[in-house]
N, C-alpha and C. Protein backbone atom coordinates (compact mmCIF):
# COMPACT_ATOMS: atom_id res chain seq x y z
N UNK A 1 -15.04 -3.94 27.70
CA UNK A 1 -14.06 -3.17 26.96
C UNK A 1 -13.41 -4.06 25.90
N UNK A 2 -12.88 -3.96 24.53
CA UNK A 2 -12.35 -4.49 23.95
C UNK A 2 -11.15 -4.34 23.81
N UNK A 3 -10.62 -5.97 23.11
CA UNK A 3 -8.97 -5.89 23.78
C UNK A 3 -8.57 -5.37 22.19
N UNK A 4 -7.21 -4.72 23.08
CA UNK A 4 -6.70 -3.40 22.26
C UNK A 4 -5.59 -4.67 21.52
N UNK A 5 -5.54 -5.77 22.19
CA UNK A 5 -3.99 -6.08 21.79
C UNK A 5 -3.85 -6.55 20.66
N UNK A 6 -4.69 -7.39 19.69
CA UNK A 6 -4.56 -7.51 18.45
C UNK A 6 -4.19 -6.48 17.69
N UNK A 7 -5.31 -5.28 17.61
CA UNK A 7 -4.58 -4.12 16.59
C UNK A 7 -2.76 -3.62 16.95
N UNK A 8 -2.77 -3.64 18.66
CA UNK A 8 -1.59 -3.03 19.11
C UNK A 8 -0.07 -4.58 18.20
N UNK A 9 -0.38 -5.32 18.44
CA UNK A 9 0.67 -6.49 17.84
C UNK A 9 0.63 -6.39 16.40
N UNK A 10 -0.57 -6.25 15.54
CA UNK A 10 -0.61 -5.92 13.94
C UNK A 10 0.09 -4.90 13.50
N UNK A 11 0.03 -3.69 14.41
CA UNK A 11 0.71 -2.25 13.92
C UNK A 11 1.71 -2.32 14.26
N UNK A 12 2.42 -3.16 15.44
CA UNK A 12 3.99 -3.28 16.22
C UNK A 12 4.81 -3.85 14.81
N UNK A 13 4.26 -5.03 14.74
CA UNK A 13 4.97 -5.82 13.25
C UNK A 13 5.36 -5.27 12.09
N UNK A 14 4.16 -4.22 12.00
CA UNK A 14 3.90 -3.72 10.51
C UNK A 14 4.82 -2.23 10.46
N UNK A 15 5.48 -1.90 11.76
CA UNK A 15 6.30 -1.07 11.82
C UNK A 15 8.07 -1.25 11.65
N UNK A 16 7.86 -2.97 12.78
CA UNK A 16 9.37 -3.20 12.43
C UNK A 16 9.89 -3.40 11.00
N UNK A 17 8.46 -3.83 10.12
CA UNK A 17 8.77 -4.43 9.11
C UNK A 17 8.96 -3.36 7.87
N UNK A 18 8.81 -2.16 8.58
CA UNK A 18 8.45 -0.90 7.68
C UNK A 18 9.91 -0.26 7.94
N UNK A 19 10.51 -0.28 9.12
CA UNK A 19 11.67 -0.19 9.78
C UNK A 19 12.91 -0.75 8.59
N UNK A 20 12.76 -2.42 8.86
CA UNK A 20 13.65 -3.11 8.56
C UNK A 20 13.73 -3.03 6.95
N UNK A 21 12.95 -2.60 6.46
CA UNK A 21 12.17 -2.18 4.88
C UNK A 21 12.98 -1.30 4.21
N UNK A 22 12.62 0.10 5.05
CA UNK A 22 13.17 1.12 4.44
C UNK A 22 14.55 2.07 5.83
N UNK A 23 14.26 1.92 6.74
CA UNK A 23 15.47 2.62 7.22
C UNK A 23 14.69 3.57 7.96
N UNK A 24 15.69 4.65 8.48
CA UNK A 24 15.22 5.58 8.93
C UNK A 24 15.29 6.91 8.15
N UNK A 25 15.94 6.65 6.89
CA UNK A 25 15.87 7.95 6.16
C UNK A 25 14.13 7.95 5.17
N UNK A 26 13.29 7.06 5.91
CA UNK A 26 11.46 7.68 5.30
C UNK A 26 11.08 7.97 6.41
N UNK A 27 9.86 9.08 6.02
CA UNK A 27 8.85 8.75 6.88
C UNK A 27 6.95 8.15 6.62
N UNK A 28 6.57 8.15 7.67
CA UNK A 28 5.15 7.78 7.53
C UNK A 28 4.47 8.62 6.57
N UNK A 29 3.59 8.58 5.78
CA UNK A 29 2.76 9.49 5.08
C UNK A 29 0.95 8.92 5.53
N UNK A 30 0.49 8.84 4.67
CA UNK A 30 -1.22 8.75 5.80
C UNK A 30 -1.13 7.37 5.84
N UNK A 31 -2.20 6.79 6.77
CA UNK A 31 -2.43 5.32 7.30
C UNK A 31 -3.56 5.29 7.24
N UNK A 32 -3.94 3.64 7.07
CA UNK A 32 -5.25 3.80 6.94
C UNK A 32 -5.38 2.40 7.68
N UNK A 33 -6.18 2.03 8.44
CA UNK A 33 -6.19 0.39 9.20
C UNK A 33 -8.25 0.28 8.48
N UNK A 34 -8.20 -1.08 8.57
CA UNK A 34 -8.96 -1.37 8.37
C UNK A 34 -9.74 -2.59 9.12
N UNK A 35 -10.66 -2.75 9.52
CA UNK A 35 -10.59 -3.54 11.25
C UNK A 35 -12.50 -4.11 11.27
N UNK A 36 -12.32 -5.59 11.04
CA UNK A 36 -13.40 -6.04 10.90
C UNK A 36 -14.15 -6.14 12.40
N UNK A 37 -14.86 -6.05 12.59
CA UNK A 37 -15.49 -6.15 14.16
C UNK A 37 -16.93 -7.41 14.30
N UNK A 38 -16.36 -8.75 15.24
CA UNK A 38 -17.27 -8.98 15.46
C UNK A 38 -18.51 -9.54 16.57
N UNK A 39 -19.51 -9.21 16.40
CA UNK A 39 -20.23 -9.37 17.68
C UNK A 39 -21.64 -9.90 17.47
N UNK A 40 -22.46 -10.05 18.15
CA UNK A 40 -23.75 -10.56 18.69
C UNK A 40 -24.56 -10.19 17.02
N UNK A 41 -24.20 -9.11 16.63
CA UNK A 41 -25.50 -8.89 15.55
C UNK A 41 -24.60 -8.94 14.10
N UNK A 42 -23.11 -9.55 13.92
CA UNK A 42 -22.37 -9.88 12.86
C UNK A 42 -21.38 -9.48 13.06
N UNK A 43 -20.92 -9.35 11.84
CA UNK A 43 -19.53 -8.66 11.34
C UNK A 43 -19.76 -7.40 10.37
N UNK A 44 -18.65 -6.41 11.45
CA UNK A 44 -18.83 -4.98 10.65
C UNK A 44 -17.61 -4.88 10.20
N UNK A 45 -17.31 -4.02 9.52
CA UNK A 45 -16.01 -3.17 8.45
C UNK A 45 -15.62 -1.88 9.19
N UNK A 46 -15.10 -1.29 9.96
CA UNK A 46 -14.47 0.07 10.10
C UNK A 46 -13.57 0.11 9.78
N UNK A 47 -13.15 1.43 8.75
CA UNK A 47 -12.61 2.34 8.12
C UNK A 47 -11.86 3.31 8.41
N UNK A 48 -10.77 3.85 8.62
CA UNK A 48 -10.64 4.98 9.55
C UNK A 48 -9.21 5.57 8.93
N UNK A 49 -8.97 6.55 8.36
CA UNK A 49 -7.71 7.15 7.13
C UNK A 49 -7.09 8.19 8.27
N UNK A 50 -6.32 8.50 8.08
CA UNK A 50 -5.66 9.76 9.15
C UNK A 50 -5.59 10.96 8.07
N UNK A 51 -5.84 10.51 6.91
CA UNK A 51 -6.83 11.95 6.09
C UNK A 51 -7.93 11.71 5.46
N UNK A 52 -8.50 12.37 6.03
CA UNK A 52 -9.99 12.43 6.18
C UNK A 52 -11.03 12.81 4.62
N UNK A 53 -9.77 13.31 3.77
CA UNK A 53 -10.71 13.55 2.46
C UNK A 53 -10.82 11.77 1.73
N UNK A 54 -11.90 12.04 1.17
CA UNK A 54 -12.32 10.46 1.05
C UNK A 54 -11.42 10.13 -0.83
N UNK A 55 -10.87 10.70 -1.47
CA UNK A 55 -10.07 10.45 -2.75
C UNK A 55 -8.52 9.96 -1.97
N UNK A 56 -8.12 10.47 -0.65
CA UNK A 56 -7.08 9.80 -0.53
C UNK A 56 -6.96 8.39 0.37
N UNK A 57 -7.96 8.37 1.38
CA UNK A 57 -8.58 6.97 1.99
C UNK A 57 -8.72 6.08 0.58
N UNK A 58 -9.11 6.29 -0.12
CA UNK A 58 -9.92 5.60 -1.32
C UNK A 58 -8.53 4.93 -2.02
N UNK A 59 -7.85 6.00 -2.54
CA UNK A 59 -5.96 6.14 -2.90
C UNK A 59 -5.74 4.88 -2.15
N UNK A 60 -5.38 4.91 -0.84
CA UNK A 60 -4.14 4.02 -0.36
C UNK A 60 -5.20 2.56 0.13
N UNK A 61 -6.39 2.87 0.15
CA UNK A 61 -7.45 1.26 -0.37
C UNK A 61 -6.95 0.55 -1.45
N UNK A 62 -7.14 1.36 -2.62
CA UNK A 62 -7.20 0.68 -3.56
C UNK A 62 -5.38 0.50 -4.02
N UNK A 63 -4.82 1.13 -3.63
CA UNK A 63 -3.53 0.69 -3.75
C UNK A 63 -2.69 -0.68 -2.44
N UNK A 64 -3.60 -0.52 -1.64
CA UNK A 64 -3.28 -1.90 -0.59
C UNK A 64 -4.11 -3.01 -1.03
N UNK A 65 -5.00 -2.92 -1.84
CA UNK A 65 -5.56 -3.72 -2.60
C UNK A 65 -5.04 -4.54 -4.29
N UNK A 66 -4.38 -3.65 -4.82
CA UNK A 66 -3.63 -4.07 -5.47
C UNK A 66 -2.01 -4.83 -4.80
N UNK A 67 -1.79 -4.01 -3.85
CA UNK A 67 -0.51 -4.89 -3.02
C UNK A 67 -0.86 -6.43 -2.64
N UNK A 68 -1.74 -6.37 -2.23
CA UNK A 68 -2.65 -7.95 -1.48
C UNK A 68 -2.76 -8.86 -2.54
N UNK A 69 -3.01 -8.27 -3.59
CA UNK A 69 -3.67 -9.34 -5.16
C UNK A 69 -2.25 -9.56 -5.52
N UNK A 70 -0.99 -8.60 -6.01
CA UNK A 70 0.31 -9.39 -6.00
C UNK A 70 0.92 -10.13 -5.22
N UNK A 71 0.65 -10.07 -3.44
CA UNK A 71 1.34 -10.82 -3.24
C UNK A 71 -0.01 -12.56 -2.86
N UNK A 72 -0.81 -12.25 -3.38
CA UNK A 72 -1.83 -13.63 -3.70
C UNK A 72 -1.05 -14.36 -5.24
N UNK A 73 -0.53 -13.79 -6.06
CA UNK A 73 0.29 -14.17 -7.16
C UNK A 73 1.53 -14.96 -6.87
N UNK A 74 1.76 -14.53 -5.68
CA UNK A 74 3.02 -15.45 -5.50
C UNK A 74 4.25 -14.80 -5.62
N UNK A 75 4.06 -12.94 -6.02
CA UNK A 75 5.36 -12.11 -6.37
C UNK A 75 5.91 -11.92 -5.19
């Protein structure tokens, strides 16, 4: 079975920090995790959006992708 606890400690953090961020007057809108897997025959990529049409998975990719490259800038 694989251990759950890495993703479970990544999403714990990424909540307080979403918490301590904005408050309780937001809420969540879609999520998207992205979760390298690896084993005996490599490393895979799963994907997985909590909306399922592929223009808004694609949306909050390429916009967590631009987040990642600013804060590689040093902003």
């Amino acid at each position: 079975m694989l251990d759950q606890s890495k993703i479970g400690k990544v999403v714990a953090e990424q909540m307080e920090a979403i918490e301590a961020d904005y408050g309780d007057e937001c809420e969540i809108g879609d999520v998207c995790t992205i979760v390298e897997v690896i084993g005996p025959h490599g490393s895979h990529v799963r994907v997985r959006s909590s909306d399922m049409r592929p223009h808004s998975g694609l949306g909050l990719i390429r916009m967590a992708e631009q987040a990642m490259l600013g804060n590689l800038g040093g902003s």
